[in-house]
Every structure is written in structure tokens, then in C-alpha cells.
N, C-alpha and C. Protein backbone atom coordinates (compact mmCIF):
# COMPACT_ATOMS: atom_id res chain seq x y z
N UNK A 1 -50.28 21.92 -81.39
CA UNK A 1 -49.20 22.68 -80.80
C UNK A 1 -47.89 21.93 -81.06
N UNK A 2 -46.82 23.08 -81.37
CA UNK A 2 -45.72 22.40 -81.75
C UNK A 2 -44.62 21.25 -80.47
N UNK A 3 -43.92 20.98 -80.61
CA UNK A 3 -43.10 20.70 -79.31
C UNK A 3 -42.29 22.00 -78.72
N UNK A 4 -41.90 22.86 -79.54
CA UNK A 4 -41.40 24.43 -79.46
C UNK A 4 -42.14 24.79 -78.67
N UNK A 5 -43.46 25.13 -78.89
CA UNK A 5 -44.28 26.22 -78.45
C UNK A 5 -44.81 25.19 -77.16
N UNK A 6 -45.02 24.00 -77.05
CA UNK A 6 -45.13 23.16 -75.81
C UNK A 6 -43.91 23.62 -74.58
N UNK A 7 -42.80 23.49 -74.93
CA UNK A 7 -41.97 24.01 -74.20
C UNK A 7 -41.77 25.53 -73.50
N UNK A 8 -42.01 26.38 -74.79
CA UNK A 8 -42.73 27.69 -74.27
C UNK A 8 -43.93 27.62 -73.72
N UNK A 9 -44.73 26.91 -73.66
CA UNK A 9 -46.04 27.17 -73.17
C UNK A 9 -45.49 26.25 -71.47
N UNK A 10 -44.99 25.74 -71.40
CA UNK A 10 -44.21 25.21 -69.58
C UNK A 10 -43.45 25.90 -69.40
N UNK A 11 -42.50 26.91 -69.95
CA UNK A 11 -41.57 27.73 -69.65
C UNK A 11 -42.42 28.66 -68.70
N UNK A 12 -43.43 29.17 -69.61
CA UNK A 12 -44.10 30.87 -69.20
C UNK A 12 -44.93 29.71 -68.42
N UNK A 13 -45.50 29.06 -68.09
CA UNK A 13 -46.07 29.41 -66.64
C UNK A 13 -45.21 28.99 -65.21
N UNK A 14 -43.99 28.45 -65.27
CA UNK A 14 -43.11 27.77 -64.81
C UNK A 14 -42.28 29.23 -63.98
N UNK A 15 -42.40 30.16 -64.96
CA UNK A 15 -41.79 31.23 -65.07
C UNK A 15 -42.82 32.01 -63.86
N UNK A 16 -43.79 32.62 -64.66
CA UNK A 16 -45.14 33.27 -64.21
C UNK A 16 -45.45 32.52 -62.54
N UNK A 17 -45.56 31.19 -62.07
CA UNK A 17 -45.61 30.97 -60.89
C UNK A 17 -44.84 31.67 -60.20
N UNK A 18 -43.20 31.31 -60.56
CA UNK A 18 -42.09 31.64 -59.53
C UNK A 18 -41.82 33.28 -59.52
N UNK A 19 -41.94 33.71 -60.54
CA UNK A 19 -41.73 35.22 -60.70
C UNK A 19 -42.79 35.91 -59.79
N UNK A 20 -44.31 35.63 -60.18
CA UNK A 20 -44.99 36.48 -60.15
C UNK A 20 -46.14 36.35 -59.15
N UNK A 21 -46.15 34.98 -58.18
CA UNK A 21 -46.54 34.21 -57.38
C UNK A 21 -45.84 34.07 -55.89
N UNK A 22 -45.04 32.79 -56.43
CA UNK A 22 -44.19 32.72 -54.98
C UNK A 22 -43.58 33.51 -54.66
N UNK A 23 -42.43 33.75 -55.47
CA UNK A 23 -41.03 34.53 -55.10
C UNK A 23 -41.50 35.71 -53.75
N UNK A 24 -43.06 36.46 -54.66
CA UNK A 24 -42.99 37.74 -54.08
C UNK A 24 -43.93 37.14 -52.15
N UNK A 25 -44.33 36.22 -52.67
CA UNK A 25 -45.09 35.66 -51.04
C UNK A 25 -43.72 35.31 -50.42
N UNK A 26 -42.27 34.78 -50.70
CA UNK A 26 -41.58 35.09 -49.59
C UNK A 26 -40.79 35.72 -48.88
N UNK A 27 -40.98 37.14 -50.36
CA UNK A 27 -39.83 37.88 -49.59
C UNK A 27 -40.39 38.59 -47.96
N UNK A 28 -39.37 38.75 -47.13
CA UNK A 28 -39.23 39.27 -45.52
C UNK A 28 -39.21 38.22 -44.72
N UNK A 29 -39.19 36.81 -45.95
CA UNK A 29 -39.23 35.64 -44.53
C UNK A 29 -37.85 35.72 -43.53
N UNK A 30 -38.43 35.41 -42.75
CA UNK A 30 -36.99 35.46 -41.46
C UNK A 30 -36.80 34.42 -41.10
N UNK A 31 -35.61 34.18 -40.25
CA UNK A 31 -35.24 33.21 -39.93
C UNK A 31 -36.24 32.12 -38.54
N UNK A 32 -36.91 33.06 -37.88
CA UNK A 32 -37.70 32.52 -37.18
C UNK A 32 -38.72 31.85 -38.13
N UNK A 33 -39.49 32.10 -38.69
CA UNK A 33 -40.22 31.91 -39.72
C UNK A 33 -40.21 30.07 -40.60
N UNK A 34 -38.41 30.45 -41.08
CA UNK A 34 -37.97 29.84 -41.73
C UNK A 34 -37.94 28.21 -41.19
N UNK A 35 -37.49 28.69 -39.86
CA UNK A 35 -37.63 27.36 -39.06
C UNK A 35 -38.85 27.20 -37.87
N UNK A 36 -39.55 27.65 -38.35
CA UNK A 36 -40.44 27.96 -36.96
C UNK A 36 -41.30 26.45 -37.51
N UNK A 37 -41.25 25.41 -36.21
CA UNK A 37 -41.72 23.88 -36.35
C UNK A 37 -43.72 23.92 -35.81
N UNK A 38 -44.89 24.05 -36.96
CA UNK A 38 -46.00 24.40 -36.60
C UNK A 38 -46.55 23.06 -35.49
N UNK A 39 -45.78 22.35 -35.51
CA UNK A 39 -46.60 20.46 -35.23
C UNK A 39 -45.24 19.90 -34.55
N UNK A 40 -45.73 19.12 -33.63
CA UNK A 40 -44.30 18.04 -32.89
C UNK A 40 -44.23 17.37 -34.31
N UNK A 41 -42.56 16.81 -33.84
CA UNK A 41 -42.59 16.26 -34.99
C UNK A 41 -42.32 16.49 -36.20
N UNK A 42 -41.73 17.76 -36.95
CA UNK A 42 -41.82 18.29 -37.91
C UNK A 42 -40.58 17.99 -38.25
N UNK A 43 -40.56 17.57 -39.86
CA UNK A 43 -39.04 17.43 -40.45
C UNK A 43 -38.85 19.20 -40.77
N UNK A 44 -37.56 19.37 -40.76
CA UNK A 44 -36.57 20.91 -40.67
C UNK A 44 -35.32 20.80 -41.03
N UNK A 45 -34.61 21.59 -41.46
CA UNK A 45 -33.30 22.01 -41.61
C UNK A 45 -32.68 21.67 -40.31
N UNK A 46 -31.48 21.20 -40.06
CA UNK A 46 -31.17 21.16 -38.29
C UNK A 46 -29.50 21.14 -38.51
N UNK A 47 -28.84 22.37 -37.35
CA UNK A 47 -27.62 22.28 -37.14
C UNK A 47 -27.01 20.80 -36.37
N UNK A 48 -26.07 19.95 -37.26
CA UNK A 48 -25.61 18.80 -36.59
C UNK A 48 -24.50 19.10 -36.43
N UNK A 49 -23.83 17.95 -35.43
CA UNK A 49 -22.50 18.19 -34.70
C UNK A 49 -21.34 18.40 -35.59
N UNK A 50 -20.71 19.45 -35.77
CA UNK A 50 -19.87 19.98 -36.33
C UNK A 50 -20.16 21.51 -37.21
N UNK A 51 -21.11 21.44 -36.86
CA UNK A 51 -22.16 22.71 -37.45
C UNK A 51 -22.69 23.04 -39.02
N UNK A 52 -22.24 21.93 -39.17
CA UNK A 52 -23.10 21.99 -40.80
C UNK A 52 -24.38 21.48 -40.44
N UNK A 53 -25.34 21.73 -41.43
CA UNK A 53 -26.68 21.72 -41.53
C UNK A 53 -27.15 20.58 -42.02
N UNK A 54 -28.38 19.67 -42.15
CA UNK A 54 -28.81 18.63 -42.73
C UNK A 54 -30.31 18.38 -42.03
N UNK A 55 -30.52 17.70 -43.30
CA UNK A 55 -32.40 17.96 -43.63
C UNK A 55 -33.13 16.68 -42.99
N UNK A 56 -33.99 16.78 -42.29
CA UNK A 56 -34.67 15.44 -42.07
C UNK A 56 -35.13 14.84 -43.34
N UNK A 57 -34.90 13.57 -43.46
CA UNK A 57 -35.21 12.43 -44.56
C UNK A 57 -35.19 11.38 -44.35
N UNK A 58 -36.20 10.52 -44.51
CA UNK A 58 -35.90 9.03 -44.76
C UNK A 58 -36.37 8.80 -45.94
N UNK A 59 -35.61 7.42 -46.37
CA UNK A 59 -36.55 6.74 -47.68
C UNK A 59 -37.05 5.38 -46.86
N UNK A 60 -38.35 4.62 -46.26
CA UNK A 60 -39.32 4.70 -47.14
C UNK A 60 -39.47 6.12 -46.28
N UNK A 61 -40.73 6.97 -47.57
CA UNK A 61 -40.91 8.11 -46.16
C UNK A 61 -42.75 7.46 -45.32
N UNK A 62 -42.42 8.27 -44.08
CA UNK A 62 -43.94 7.37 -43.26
C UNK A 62 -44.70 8.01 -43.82
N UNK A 63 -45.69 7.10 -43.37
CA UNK A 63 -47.30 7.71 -44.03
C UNK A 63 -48.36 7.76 -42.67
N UNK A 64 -48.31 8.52 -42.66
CA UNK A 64 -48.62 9.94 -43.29
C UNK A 64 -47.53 11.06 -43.16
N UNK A 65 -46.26 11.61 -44.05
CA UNK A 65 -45.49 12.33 -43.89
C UNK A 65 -45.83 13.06 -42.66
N UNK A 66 -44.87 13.27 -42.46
CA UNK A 66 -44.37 14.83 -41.42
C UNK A 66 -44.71 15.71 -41.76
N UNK A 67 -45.31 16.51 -40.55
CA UNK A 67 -45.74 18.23 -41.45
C UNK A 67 -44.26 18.80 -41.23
N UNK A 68 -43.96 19.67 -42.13
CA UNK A 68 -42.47 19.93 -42.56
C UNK A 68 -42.52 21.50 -42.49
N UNK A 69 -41.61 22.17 -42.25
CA UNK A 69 -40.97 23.35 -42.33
C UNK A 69 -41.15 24.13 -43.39
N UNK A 70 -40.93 25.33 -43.31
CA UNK A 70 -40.54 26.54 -44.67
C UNK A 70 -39.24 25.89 -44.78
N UNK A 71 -38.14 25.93 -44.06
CA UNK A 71 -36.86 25.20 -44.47
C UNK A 71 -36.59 24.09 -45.08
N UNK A 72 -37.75 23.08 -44.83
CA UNK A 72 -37.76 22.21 -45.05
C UNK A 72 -38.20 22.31 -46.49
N UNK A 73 -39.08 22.41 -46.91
CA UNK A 73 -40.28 22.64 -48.19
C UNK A 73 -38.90 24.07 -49.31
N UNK A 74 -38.32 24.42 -48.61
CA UNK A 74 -37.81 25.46 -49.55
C UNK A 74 -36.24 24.44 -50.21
N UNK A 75 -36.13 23.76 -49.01
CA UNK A 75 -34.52 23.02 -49.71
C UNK A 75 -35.43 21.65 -50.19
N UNK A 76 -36.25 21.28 -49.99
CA UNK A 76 -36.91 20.37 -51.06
C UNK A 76 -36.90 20.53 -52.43
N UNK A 77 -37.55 22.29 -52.54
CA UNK A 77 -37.69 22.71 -53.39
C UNK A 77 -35.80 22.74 -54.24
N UNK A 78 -35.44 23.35 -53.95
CA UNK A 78 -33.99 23.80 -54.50
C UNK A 78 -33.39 22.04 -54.33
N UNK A 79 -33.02 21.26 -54.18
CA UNK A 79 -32.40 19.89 -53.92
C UNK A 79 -32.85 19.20 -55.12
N UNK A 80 -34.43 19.35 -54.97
CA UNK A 80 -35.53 18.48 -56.34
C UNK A 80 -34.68 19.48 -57.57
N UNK A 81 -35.02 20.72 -57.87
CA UNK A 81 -34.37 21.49 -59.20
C UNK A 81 -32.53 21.06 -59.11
N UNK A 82 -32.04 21.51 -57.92
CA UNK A 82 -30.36 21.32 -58.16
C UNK A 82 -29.93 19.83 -58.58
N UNK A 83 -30.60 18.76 -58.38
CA UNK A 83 -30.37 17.18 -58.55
C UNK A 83 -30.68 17.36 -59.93
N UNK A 84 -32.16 17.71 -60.15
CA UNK A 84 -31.94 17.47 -61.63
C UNK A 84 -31.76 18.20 -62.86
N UNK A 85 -31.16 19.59 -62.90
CA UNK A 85 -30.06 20.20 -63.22
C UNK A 85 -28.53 19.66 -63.72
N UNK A 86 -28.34 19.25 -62.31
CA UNK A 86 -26.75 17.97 -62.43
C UNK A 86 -27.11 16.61 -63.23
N UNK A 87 -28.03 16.34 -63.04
CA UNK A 87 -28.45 14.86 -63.70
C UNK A 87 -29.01 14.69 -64.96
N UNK A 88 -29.49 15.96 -65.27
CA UNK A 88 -30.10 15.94 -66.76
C UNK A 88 -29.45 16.79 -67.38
N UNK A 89 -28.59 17.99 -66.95
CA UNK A 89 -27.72 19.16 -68.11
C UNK A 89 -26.22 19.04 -67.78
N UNK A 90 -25.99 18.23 -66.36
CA UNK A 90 -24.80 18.32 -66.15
C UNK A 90 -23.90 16.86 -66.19
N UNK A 91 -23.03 16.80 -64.79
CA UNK A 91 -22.17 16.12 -65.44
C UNK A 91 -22.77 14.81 -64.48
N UNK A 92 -23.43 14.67 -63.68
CA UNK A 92 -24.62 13.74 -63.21
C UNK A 92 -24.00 13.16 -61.62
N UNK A 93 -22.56 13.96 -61.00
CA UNK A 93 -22.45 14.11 -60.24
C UNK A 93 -22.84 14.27 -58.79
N UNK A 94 -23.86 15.15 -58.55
CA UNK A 94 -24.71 16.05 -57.50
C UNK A 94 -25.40 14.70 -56.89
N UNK A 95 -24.73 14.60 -55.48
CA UNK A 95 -25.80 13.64 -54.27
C UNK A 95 -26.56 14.61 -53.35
N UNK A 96 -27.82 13.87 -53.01
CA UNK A 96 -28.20 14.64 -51.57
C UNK A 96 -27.01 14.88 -50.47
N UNK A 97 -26.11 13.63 -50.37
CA UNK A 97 -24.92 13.82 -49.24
C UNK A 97 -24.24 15.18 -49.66
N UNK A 98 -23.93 15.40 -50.69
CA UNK A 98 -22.89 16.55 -51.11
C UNK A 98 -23.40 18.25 -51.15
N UNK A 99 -25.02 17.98 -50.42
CA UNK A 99 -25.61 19.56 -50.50
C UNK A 99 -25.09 20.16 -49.66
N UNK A 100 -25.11 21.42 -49.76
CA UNK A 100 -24.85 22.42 -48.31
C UNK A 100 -26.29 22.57 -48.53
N UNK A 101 -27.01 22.30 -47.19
CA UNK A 101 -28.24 22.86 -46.54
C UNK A 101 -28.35 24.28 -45.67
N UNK A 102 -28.52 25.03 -46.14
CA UNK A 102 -28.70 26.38 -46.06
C UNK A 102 -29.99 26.72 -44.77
N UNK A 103 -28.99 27.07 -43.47
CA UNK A 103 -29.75 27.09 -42.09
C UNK A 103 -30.11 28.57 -41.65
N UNK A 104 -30.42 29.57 -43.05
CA UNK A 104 -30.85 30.50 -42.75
C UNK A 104 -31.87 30.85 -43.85
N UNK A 105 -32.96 31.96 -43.53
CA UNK A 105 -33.58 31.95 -44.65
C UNK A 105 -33.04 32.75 -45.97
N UNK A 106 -32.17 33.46 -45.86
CA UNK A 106 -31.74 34.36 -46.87
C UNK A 106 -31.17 33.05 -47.50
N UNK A 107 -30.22 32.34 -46.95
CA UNK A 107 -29.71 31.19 -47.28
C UNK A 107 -30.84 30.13 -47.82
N UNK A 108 -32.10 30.00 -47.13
CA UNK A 108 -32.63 29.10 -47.92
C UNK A 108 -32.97 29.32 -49.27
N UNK A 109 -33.84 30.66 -49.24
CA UNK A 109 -34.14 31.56 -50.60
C UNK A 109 -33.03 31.35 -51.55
N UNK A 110 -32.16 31.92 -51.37
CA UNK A 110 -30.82 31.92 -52.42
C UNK A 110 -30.86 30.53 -53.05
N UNK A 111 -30.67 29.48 -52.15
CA UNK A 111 -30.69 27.70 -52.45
C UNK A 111 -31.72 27.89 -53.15
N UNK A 112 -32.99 28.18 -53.12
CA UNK A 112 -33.82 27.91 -54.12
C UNK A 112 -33.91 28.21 -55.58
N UNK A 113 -33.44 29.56 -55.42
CA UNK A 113 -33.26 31.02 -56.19
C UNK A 113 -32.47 30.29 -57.40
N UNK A 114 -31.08 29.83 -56.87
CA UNK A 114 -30.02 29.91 -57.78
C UNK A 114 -30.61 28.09 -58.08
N UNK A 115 -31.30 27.35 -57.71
CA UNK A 115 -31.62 26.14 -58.02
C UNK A 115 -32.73 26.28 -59.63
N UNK A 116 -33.41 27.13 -59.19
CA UNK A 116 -34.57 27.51 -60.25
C UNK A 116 -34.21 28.04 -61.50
N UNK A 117 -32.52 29.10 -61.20
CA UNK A 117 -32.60 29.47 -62.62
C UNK A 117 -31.44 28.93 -63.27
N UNK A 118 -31.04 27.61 -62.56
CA UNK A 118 -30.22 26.77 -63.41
C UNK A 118 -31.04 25.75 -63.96
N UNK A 119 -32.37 25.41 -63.06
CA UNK A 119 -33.20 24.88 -64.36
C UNK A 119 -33.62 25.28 -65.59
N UNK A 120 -33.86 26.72 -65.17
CA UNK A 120 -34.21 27.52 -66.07
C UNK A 120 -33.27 27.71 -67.71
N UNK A 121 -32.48 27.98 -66.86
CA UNK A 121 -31.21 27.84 -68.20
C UNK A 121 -31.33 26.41 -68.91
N UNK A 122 -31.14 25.45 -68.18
CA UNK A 122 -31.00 24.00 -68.74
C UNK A 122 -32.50 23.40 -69.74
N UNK A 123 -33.44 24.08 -69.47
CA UNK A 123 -34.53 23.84 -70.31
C UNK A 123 -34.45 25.11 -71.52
N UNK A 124 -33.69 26.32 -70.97
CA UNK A 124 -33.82 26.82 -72.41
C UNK A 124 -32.60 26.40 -73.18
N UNK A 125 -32.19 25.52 -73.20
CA UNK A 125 -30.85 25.38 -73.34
C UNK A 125 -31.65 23.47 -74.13
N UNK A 126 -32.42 23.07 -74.05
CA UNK A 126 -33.16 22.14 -74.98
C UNK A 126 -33.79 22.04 -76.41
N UNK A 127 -34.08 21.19 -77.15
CA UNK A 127 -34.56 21.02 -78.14
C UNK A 127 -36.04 20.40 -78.30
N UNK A 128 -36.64 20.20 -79.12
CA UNK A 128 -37.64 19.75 -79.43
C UNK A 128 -37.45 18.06 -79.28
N UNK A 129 -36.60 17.59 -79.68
CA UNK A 129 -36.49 16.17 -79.61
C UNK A 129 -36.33 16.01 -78.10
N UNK A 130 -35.34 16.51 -77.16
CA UNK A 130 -35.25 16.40 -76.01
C UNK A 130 -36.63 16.37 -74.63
N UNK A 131 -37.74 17.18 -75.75
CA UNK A 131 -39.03 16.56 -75.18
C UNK A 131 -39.54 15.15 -74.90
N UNK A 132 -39.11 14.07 -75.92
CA UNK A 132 -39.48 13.44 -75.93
C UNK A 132 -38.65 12.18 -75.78
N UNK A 133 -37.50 12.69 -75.08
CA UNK A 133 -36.71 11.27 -74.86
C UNK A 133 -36.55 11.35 -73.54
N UNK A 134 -35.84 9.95 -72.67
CA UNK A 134 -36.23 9.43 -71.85
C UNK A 134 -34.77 9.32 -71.00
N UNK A 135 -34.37 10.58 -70.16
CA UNK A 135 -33.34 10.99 -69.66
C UNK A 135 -33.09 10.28 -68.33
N UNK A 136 -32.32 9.90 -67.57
CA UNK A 136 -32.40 9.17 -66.39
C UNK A 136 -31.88 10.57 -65.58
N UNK A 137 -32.85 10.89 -64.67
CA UNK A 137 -32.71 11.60 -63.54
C UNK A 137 -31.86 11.64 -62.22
N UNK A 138 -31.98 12.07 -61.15
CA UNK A 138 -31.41 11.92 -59.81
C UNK A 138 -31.73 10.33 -59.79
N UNK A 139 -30.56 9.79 -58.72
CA UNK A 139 -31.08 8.64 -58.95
C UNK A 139 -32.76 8.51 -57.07
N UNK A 140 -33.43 7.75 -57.32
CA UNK A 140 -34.62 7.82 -56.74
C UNK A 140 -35.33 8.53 -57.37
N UNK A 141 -35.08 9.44 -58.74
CA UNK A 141 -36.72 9.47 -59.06
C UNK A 141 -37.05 8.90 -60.20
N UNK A 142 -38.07 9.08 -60.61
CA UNK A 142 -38.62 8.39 -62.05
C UNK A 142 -38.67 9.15 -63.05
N UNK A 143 -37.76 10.09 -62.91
CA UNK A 143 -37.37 11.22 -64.29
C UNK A 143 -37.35 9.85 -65.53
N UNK A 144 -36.22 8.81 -65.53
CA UNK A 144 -35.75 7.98 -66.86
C UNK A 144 -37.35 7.13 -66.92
N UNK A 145 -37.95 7.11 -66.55
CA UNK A 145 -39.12 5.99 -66.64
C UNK A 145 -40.09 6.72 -68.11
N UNK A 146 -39.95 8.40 -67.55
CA UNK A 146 -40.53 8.98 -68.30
C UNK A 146 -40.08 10.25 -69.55
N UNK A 147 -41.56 10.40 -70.65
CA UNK A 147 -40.45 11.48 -71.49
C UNK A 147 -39.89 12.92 -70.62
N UNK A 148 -39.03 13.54 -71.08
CA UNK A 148 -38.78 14.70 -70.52
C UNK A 148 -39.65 15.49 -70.42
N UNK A 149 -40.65 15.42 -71.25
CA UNK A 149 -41.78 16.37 -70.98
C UNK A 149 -42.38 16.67 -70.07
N UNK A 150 -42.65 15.53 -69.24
CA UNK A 150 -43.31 14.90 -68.38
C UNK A 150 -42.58 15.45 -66.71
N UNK A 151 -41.27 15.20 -67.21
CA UNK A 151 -40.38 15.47 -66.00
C UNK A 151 -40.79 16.54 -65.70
N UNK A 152 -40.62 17.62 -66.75
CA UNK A 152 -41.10 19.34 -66.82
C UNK A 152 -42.35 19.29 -66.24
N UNK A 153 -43.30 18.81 -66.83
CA UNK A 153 -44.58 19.17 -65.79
C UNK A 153 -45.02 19.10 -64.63
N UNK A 154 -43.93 17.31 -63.90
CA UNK A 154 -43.38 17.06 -62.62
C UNK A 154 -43.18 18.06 -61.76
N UNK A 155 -41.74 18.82 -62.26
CA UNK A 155 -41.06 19.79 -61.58
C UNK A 155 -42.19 21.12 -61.90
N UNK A 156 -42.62 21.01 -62.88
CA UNK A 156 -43.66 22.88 -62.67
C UNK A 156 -44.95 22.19 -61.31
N UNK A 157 -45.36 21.57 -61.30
CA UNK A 157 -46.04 20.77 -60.23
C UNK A 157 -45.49 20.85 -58.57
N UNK A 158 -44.30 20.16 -58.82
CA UNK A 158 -43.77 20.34 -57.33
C UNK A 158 -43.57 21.80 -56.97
N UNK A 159 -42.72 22.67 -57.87
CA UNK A 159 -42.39 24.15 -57.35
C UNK A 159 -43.93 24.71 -57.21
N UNK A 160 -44.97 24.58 -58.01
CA UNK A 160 -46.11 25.19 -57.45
C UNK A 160 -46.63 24.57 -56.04
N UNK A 161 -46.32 23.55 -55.98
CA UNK A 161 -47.64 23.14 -54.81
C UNK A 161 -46.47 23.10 -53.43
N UNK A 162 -45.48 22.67 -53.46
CA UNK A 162 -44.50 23.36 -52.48
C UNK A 162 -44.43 24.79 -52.26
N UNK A 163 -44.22 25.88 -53.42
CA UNK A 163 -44.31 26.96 -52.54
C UNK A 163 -45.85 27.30 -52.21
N UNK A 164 -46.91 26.81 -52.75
CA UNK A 164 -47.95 27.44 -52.52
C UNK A 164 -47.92 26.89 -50.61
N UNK A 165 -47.32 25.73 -49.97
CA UNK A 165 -47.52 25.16 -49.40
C UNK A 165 -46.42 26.16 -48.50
N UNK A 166 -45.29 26.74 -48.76
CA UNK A 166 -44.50 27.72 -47.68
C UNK A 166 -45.83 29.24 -47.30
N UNK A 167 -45.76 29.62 -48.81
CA UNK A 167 -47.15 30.48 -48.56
C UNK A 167 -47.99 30.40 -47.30
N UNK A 168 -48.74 29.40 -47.39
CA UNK A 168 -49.69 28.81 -46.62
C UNK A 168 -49.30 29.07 -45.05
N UNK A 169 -47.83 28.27 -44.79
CA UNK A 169 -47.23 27.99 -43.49
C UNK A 169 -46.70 29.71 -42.99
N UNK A 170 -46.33 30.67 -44.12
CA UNK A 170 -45.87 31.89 -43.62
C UNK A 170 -47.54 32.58 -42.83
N UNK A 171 -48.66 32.23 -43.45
CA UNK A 171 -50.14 32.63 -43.11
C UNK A 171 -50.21 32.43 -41.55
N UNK A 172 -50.08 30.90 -41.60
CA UNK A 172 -50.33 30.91 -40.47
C UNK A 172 -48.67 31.07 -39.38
N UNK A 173 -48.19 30.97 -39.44
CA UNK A 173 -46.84 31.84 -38.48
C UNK A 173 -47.39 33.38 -38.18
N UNK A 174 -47.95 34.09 -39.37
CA UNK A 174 -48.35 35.13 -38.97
C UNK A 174 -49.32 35.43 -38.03
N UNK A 175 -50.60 33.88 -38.20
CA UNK A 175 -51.69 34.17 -37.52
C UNK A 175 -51.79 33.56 -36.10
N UNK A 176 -50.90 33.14 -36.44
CA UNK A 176 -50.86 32.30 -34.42
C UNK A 176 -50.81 32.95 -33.42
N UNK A 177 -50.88 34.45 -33.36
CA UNK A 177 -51.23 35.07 -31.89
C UNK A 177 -50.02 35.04 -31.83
């Protein structure tokens, strides 16, 4: 397989998840939903004093993580694509400090939405050589350690198993009586 058709072959299923998978498991999420905390304890989206929004995080993170939010898991999602968007196609600008965290779900969706298809653009917007060189990412991750290829399969990895993981949490919101 070529490096071309490697790239098409992560495009279309990258594509095929979010299109034809997630997207449609979240549309009608609501805002209850969005923030609805299943476990004490749960990292979330949270209005702070002055009324902007901001995400629970630490670095190191504990172990055994926090069970986390749809809000949470959806601006993961969009933060992980928008960081490295800015860091690998753009001008390498983009901090976690500088996000607007989006404290609604239409708002979270959208954050994700418009996060996904500026990746989207920025990988079709690559070459064959660009597979295989060794780009330095957001800073905290190990995008530069590795080829770009790699990064790509990273990020098709996280957007699957994160939304499969909002999926999951909309199941049970529904089923809790």
C-alpha cells in the first residue's frame, strides 16, 4: 500500500466513525445530559467565577482517572483535534488556557464539530512525505516523538473510543430510572 492510499485508507474510516457512528448517537443530547455527573467525583465542564467555563484537569492525572462527563469527554475530544490542528497545520499558537469551553451541549457538539473538520482539512491538505516525518505537537503530547502517521492513528483512536465512551454514558442517562 502506497503512503497515498495509507492516508486514504485513515481518512475513510476516520471519516466513516464520525459521520456514520458517533455524530448520529449524539444528536438530541441536552444539556442535562451533557452535564449530567454519573459518579461523585466526576471531572465536567464547570461555570467559574466570572462565568466563563473551564474543564477539570490535572497533569499528573490520578490513577485511577475520574469517571468524566459527556462534557467532559466531548471537549476532550474537540481540545485533543483543536491543539493539534494549531500545532501541526497552524501557526502553533493554541493553549489549553486560551479555549472557550463550551457549557452547553449544542455548544459542546459544535466545539467538537468544527474541531474535527479542521482536522479534517489539515490532513487533506498533506502529502505523502508528511506521513513520515516527525512534527512536534501540542506541547504535552508525544505527537514529535513520533511519525505523523502514527499521530493519525492516535487521534482516529481517541475520537473512536471517546465518543464510543459519550455513547455509552448517553445509554445509561437514559437508563437510570
Amino acid at each position: 500500500m502506497t503512503s497515498a492510499e495509507w492516508l486514504s485508507t485513515l481518512r475513510r474510516q476516520l471519516d466513516f466513525q464520525w459521520t456514520s457512528v458517533l455524530r448520529p448517537r449524539f444528536e438530541g443530547l441536552t444539556n442535562d445530559e451533557y452535564l449530567w455527573e454519573p459518579a461523585p467525583g466526576c471531572w465536567s465542564v464547570r461555570r467559574a467565577p466570572g462565568g466563563r467555563f473551564t474543564i477539570d484537569w490535572v497533569r499528573p492525572e490520578p490513577q485511577p482517572p475520574p469517571v468524566t462527563t459527556i462534557a467532559w469527554r466531548l471537549c476532550h475530544i474537540g481540545s485533543g483535534l483543536m491543539l493539534r490542528v494549531n500545532h501541526h497545520f497552524g501557526d502553533r499558537s493554541l493553549t489549553l488556557a486560551a479555549i472557550e469551553w463550551p457549557g452547553t451541549a449544542a455548544g459542546g457538539l459544535g466545539f467538537a464539530e468544527e474541531a474535527y473538520t479542521g482536522w479534517c482539512a489539515g490532513l487533506d491538505g498533506i502529502d505523502e512525505v508528511a506521513l513520515e516525518r516527525r512534527s512536534q505537537g501540542p506541547p504535552g503530547s508525544l505527537d514529535g516523538q513520533l511519525p505523523f502517521a502514527d499521530v493519525i492513528l492516535h487521534v482516529n483512536r481517541e475520537l473512536i473510543q471517546h465518543g464510543a465512551e459519550i455513547a455509552l454514558l448517553r445509554d445509561l442517562y437514559r437508563a437510570r430510572g
